[in-house]
N, C-alpha and C. Protein backbone atom coordinates (compact mmCIF):
# COMPACT_ATOMS: atom_id res chain seq x y z
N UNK A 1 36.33 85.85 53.55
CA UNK A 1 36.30 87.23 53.12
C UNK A 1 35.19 87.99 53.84
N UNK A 2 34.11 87.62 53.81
CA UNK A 2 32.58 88.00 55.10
C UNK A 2 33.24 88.50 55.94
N UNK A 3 34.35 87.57 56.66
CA UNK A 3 34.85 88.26 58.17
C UNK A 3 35.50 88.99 58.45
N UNK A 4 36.69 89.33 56.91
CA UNK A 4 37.10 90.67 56.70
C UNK A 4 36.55 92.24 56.52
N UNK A 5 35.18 92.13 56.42
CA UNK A 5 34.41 92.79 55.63
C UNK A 5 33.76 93.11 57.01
N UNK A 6 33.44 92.31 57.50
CA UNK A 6 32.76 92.52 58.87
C UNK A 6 33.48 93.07 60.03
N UNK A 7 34.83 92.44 60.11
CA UNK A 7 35.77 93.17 60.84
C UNK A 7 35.99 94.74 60.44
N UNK A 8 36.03 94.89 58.97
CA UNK A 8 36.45 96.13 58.43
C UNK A 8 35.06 97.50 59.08
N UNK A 9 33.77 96.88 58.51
CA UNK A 9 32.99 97.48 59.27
C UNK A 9 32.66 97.75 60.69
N UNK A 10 33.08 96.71 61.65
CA UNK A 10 32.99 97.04 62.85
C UNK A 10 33.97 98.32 63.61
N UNK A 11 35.33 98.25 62.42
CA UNK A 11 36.33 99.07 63.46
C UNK A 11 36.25 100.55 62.44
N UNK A 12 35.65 100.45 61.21
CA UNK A 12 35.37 101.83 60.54
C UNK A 12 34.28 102.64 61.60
N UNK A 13 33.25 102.21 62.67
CA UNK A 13 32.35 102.56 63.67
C UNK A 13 33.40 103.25 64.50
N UNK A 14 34.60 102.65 65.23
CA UNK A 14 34.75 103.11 66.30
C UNK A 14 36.39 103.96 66.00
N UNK A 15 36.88 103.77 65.27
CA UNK A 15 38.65 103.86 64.58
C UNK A 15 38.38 105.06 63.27
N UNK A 16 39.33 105.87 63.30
CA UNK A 16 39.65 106.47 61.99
C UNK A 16 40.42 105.36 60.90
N UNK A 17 39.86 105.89 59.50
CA UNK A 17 40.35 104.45 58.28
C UNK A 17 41.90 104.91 58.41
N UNK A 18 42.82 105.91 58.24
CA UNK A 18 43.89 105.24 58.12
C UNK A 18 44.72 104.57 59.39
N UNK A 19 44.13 104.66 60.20
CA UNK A 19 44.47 104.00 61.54
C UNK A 19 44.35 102.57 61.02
N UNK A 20 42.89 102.76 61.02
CA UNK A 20 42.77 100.76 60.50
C UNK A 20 43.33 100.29 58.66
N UNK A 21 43.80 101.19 58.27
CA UNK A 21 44.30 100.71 57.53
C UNK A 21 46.16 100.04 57.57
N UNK A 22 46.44 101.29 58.66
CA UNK A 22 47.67 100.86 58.90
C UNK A 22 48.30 99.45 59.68
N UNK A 23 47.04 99.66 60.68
CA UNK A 23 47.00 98.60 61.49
C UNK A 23 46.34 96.99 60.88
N UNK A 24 45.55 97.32 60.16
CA UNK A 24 45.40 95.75 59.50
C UNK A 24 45.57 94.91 58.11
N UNK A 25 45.91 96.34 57.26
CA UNK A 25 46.65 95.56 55.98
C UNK A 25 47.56 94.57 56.15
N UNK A 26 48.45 95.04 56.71
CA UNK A 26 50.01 93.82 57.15
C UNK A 26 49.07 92.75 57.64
N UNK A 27 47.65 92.51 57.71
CA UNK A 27 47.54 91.18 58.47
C UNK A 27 46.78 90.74 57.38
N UNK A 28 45.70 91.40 56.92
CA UNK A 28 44.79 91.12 56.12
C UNK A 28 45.16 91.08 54.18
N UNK A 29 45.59 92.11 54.15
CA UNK A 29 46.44 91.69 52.93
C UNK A 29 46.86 90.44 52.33
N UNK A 30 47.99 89.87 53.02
CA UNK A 30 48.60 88.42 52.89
C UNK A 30 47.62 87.17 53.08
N UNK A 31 46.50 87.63 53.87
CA UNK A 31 45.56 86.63 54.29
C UNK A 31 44.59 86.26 53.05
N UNK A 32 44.29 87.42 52.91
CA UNK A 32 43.35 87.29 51.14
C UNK A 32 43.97 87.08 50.00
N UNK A 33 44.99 87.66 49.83
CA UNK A 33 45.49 87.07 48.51
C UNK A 33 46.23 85.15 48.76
N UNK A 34 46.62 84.98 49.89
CA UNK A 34 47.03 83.62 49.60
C UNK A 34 45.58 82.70 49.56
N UNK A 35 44.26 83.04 50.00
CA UNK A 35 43.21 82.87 49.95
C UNK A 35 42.73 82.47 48.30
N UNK A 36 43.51 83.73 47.68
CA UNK A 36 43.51 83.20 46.21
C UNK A 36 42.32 84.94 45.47
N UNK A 37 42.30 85.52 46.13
CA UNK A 37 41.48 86.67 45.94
C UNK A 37 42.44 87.98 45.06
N UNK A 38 41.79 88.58 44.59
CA UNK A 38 42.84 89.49 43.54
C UNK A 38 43.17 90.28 44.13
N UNK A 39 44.50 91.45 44.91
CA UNK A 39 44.33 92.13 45.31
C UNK A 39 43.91 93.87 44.80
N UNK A 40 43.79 93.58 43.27
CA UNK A 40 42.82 95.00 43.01
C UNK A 40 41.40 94.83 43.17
N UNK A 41 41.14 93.76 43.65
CA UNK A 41 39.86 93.40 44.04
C UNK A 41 39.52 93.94 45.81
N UNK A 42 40.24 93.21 46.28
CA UNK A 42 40.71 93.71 47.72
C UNK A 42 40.82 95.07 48.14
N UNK A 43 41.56 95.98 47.11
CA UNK A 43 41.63 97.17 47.34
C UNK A 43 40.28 98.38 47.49
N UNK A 44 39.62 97.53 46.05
CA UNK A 44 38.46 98.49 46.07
C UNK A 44 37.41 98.14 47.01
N UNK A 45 37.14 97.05 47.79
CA UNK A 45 36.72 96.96 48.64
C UNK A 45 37.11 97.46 50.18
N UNK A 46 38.12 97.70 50.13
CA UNK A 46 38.97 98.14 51.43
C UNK A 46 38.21 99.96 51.23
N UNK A 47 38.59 100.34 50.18
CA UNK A 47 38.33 101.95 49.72
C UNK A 47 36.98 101.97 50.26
N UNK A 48 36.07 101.12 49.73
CA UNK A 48 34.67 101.33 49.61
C UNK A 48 33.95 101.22 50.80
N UNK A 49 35.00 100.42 52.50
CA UNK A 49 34.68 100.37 53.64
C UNK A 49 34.46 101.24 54.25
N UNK A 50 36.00 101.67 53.16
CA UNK A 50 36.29 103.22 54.32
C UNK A 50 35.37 104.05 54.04
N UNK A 51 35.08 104.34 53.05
CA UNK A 51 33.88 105.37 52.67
C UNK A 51 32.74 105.47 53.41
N UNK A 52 32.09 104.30 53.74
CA UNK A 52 31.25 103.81 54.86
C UNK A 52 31.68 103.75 56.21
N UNK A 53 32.83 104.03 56.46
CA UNK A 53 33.18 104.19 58.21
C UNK A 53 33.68 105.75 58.02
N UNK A 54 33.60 106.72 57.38
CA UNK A 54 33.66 108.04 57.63
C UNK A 54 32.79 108.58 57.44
N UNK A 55 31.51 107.79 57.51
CA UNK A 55 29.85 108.62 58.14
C UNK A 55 29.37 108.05 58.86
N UNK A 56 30.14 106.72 59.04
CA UNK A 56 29.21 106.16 60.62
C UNK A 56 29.09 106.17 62.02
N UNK A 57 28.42 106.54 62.45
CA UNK A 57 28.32 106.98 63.73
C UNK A 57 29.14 106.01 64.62
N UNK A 58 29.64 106.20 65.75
CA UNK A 58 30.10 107.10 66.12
C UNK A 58 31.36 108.02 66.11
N UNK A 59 32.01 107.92 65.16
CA UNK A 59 33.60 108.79 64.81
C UNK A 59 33.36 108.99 63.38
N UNK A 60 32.50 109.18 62.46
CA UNK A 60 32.08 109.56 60.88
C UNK A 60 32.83 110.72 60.76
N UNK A 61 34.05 110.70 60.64
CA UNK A 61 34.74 112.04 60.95
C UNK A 61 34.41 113.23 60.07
N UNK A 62 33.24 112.86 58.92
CA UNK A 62 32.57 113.45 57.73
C UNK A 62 31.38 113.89 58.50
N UNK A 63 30.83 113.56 58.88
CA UNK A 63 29.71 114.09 59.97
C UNK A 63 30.31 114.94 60.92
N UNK A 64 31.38 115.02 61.52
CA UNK A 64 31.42 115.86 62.71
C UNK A 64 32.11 116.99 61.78
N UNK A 65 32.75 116.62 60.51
CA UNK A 65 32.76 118.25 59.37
C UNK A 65 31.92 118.97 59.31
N UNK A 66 30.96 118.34 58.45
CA UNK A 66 29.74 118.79 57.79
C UNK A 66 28.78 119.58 59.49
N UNK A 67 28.78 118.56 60.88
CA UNK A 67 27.62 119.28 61.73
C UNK A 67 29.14 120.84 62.07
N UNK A 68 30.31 121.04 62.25
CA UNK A 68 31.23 122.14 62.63
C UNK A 68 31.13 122.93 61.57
N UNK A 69 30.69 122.66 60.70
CA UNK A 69 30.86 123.67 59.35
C UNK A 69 29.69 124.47 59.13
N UNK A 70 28.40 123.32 59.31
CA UNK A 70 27.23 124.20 59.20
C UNK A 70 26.37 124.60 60.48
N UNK A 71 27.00 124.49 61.25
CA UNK A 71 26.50 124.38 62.69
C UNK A 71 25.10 123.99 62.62
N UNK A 72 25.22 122.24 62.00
CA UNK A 72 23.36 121.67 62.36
C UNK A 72 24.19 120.67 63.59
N UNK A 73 23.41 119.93 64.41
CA UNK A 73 23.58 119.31 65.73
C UNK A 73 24.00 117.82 65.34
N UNK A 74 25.13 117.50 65.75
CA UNK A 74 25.39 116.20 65.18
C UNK A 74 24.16 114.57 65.20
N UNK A 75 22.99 114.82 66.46
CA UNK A 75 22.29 114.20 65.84
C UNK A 75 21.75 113.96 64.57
N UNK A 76 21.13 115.09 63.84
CA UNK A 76 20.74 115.31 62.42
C UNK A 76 21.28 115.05 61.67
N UNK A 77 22.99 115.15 61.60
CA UNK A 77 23.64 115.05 60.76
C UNK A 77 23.60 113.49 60.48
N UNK A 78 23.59 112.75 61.83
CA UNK A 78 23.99 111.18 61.70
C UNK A 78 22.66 110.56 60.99
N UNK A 79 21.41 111.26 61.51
CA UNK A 79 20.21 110.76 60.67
C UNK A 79 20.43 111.21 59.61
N UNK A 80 20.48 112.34 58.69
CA UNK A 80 20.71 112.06 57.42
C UNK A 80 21.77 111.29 56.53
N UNK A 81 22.87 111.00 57.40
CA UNK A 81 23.61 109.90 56.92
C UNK A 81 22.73 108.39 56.73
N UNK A 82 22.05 108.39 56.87
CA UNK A 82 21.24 106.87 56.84
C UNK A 82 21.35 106.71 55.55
N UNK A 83 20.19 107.80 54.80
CA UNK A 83 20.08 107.52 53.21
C UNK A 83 21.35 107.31 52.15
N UNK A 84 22.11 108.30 53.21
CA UNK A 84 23.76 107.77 52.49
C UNK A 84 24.03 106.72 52.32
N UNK A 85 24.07 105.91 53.97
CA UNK A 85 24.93 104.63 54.06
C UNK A 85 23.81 103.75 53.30
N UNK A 86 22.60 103.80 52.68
CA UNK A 86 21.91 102.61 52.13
C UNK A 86 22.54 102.85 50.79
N UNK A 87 22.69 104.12 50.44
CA UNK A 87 23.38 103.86 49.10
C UNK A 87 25.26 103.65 48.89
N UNK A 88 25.14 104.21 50.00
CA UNK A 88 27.02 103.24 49.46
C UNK A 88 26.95 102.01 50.19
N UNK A 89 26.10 100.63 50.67
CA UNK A 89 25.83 99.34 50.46
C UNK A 89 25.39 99.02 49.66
N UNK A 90 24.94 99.72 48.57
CA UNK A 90 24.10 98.90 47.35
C UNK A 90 25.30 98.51 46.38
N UNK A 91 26.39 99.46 46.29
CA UNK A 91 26.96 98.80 45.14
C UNK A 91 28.33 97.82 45.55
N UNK A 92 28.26 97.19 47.14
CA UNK A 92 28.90 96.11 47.39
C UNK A 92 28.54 94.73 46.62
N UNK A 93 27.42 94.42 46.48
CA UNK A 93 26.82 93.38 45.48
C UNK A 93 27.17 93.66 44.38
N UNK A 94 26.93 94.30 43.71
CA UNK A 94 27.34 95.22 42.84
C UNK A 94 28.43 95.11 41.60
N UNK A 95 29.46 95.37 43.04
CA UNK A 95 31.18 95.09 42.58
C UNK A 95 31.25 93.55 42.89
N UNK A 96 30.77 93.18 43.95
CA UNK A 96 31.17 91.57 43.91
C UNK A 96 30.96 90.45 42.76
N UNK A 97 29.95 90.80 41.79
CA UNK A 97 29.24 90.21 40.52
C UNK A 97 30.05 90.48 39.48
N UNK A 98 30.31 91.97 38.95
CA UNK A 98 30.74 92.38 37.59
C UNK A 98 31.94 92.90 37.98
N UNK A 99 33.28 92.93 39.03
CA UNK A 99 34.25 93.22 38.57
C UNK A 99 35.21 91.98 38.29
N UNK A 100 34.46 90.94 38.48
CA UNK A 100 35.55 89.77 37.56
C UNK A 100 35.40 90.04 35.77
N UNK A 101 34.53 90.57 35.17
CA UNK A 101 34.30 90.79 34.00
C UNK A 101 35.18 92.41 33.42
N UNK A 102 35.57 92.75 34.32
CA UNK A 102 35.87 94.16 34.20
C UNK A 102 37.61 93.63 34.66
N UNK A 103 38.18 92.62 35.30
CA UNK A 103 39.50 92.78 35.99
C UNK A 103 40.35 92.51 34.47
N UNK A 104 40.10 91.38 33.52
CA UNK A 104 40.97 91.45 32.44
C UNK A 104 40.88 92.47 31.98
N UNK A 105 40.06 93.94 31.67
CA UNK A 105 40.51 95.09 30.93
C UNK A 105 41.56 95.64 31.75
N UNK A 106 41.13 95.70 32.95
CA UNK A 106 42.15 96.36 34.21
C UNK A 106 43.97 95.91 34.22
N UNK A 107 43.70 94.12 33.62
CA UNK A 107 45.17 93.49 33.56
C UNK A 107 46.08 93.92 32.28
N UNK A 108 44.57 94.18 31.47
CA UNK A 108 45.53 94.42 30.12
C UNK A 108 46.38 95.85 29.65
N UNK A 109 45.69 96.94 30.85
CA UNK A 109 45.79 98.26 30.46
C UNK A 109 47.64 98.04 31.00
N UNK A 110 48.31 97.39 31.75
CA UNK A 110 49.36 97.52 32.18
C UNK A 110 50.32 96.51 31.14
N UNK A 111 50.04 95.94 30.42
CA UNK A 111 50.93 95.43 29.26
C UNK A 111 51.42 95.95 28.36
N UNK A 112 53.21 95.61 27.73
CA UNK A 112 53.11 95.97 26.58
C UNK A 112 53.59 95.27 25.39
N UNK A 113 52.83 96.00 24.73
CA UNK A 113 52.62 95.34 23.09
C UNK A 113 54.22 95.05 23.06
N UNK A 114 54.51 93.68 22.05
CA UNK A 114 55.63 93.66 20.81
C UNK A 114 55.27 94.98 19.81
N UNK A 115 56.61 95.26 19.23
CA UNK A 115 56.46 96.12 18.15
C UNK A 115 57.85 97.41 18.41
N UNK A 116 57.55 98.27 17.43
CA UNK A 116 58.63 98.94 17.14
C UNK A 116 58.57 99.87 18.79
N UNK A 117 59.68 100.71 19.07
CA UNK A 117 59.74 101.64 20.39
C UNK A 117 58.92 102.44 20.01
N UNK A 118 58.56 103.29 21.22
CA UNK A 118 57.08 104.26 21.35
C UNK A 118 58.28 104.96 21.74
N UNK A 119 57.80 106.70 21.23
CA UNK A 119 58.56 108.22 21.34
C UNK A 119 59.27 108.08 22.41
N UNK A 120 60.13 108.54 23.21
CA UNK A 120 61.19 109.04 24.33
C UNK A 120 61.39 107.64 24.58
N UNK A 121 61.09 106.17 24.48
CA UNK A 121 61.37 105.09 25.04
C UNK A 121 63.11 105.06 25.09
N UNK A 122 63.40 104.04 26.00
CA UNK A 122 64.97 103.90 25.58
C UNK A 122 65.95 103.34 24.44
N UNK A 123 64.90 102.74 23.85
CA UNK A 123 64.83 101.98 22.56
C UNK A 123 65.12 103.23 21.62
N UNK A 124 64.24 103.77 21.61
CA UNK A 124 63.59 105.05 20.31
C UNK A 124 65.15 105.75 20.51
N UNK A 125 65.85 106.43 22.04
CA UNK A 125 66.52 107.11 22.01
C UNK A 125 68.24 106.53 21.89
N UNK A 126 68.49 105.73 21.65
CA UNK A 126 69.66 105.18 21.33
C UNK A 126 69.70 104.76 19.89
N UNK A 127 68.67 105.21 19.39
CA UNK A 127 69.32 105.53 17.67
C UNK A 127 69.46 104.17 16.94
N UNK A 128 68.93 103.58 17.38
CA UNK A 128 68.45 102.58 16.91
C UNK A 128 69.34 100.52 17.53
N UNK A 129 70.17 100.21 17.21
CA UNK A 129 70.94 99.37 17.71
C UNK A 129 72.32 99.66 18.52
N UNK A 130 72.29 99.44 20.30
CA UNK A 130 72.58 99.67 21.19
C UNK A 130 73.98 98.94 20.94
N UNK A 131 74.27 97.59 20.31
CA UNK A 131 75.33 96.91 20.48
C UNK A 131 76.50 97.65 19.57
N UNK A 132 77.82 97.08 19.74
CA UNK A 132 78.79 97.95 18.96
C UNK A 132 79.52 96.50 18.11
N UNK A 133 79.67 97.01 16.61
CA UNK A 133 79.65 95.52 15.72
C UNK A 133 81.45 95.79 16.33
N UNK A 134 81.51 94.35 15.88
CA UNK A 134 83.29 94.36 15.77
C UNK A 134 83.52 94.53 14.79
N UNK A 135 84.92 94.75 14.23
CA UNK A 135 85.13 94.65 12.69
C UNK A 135 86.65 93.59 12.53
């Protein structure tokens, strides 16, 4: 996973993210989850790359906004990205620790209960028993 992470950072430097996203999910995807890794785990790390390769020098395509918008000189802009990029690396550790404690709420929000039909369900709207008795 390191070398995904490392790969991901090297080409967020030189590539726009949905370029590299298009281009290396189909590889990387299948690679981590048969690895045995969660892929809502995967995801938010993929998100959280990108976030960090759209201020990094040299194609931060958020930097060359921000220096065309306010006309400051894209050097400046890339130095004040520094203090940025130390804080969106801090919460890579972060997420790697406490979202295994956080993924069963995440699994459970998509289940559903036994019990009677909930309003507009298809259940609720067929009036109660769908089958037709014989007589």
């Amino acid at each position: 996973m390191g070398c995904v992470v490392i790969l991901y950072l090297f080409l967020g430097c030189i590539m726009d993210q949905v370029a590299i996203q298009l281009i290396t999910l189909p590889l990387t995807f299948p690679l981590v989850t048969g690895l045995g890794y969660d892929p809502i785990w995967f995801g938010v790390i993929v998100t959280k790359l990108a976030e960090i390769g759209m201020v990094t020098p040299p194609v931060g395509m958020n930097a060359y906004v921000v220096s065309a918008t306010t006309k400051t000189p894209l050097d400046v802009v890339f130095r004040g990205t520094s203090v940025l990029l130390t804080w969106l690396h801090y919460p890579g550790p972060v997420i790697g620790v406490s979202f295994p404690f956080h993924l069963p709420a995440v699994q459970m929000m998509g289940r559903r209960k036994e019990g009677p039909a909930s309003p507009g369900s298809p259940e609720s709207l067929a009036g109660g028993e769908t089958e037709e008795k014989e007589e």
